[in-house]
C-alpha atoms as a PDB file:
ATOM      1  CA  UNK A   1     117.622  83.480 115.131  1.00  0.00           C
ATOM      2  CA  UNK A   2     119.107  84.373 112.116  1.00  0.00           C
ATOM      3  CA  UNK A   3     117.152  82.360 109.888  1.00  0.00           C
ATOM      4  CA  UNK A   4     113.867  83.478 111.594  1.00  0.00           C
ATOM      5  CA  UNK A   5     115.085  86.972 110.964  1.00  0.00           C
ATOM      6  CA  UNK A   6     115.589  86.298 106.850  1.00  0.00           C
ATOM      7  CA  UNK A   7     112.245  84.551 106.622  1.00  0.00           C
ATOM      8  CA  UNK A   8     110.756  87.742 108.306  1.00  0.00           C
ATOM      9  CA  UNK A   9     112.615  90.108 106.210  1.00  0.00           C
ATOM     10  CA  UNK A  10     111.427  88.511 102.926  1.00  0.00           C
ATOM     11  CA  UNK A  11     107.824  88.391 104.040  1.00  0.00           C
ATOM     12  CA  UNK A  12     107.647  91.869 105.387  1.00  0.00           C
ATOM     13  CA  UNK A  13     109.326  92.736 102.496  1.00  0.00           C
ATOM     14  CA  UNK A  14     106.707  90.745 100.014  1.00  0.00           C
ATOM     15  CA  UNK A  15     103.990  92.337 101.999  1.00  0.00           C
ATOM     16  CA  UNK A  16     105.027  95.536 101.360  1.00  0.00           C
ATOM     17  CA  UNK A  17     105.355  95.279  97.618  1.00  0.00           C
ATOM     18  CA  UNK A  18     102.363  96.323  95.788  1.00  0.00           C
ATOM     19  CA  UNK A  19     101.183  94.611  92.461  1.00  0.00           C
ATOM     20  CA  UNK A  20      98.301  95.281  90.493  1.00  0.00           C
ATOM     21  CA  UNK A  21      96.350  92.150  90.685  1.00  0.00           C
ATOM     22  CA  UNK A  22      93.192  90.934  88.822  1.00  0.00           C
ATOM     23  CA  UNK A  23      91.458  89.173  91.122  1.00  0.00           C
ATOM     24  CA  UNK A  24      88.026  88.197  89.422  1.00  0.00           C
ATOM     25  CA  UNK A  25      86.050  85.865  87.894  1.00  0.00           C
ATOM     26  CA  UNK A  26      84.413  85.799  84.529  1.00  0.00           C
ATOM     27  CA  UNK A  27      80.864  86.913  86.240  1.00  0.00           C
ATOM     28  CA  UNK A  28      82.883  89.496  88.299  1.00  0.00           C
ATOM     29  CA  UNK A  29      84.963  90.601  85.396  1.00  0.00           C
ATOM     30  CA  UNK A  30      81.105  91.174  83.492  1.00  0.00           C
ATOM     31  CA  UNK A  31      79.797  92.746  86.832  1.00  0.00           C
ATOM     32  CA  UNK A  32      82.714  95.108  86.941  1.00  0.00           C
ATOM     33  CA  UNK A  33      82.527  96.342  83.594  1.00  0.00           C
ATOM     34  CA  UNK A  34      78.856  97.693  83.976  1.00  0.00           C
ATOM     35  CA  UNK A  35      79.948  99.435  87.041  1.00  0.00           C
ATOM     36  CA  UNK A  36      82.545 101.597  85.550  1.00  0.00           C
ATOM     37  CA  UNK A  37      86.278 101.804  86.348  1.00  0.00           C
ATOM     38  CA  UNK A  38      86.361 102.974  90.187  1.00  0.00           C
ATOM     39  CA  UNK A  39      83.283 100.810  91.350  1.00  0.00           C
ATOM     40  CA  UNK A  40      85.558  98.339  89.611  1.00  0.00           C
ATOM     41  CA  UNK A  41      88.809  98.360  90.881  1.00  0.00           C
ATOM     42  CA  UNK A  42      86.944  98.733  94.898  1.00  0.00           C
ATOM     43  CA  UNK A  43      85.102  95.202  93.686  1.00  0.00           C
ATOM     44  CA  UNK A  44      88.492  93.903  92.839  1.00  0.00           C
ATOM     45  CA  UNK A  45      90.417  95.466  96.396  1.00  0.00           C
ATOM     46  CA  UNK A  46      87.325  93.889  98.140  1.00  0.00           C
ATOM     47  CA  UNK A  47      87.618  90.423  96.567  1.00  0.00           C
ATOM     48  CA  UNK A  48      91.577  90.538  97.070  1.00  0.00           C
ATOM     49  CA  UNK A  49      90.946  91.305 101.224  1.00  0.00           C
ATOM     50  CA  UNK A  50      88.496  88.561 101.008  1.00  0.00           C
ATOM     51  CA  UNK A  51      90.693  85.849  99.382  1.00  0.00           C
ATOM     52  CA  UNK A  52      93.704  87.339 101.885  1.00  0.00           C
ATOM     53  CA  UNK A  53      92.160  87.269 105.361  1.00  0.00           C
ATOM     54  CA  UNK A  54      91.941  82.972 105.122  1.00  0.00           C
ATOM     55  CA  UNK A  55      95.374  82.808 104.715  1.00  0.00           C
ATOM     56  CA  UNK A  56      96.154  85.468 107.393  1.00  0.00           C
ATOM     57  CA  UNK A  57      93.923  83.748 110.094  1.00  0.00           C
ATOM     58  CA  UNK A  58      95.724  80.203 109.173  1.00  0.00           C
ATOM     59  CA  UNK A  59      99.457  81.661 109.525  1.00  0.00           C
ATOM     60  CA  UNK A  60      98.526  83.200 113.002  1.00  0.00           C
ATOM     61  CA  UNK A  61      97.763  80.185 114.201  1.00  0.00           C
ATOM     62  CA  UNK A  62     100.390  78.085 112.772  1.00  0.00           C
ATOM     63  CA  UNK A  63     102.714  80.392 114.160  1.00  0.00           C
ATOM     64  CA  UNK A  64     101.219  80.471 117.481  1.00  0.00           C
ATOM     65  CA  UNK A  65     101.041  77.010 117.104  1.00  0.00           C
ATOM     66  CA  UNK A  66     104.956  76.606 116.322  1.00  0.00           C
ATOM     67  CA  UNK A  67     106.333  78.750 119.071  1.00  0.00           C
ATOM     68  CA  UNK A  68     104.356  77.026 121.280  1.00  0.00           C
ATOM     69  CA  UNK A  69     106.474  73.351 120.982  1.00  0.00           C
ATOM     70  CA  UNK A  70     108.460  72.692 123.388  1.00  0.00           C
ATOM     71  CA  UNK A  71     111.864  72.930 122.317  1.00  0.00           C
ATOM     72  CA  UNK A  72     113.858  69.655 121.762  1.00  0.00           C
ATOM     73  CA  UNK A  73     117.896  69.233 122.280  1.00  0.00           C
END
């Protein structure tokens, strides 16, 4: 329990940390600079949430996957 606890901590703690990022391609990066700087960093927050939601979707269900094994002693 307490392990599961630490491993939640750090996460939620990770999660919670905000870092600017630059999350964009060459073509984006071109894109972005025509648009101006607020059109630009919304392009970059929308690429981010797209790149994110993958892994989200994959952790639920590896961790609905793991607490559904039976338990072994």
């Amino acid at each position: 329990m307490k392990k599961c606890l630490t491993i939640f901590s750090i996460l939620l703690v990770l999660i919670l940390i905000q870092i600017d990022v630059d999350a964009q391609c060459s073509m984006c990066t071109k894109t972005a600079s025509q648009l101006g700087e607020k059109p630009a960093l919304g392009m970059n927050q929308g690429i981010l949430y797209l790149m994110g939601m993958p892994f989200v979707i994959v952790g639920f269900i590896a961790y609905r996957w793991w607490k559904n094994q039976p338990v072994e002693e």
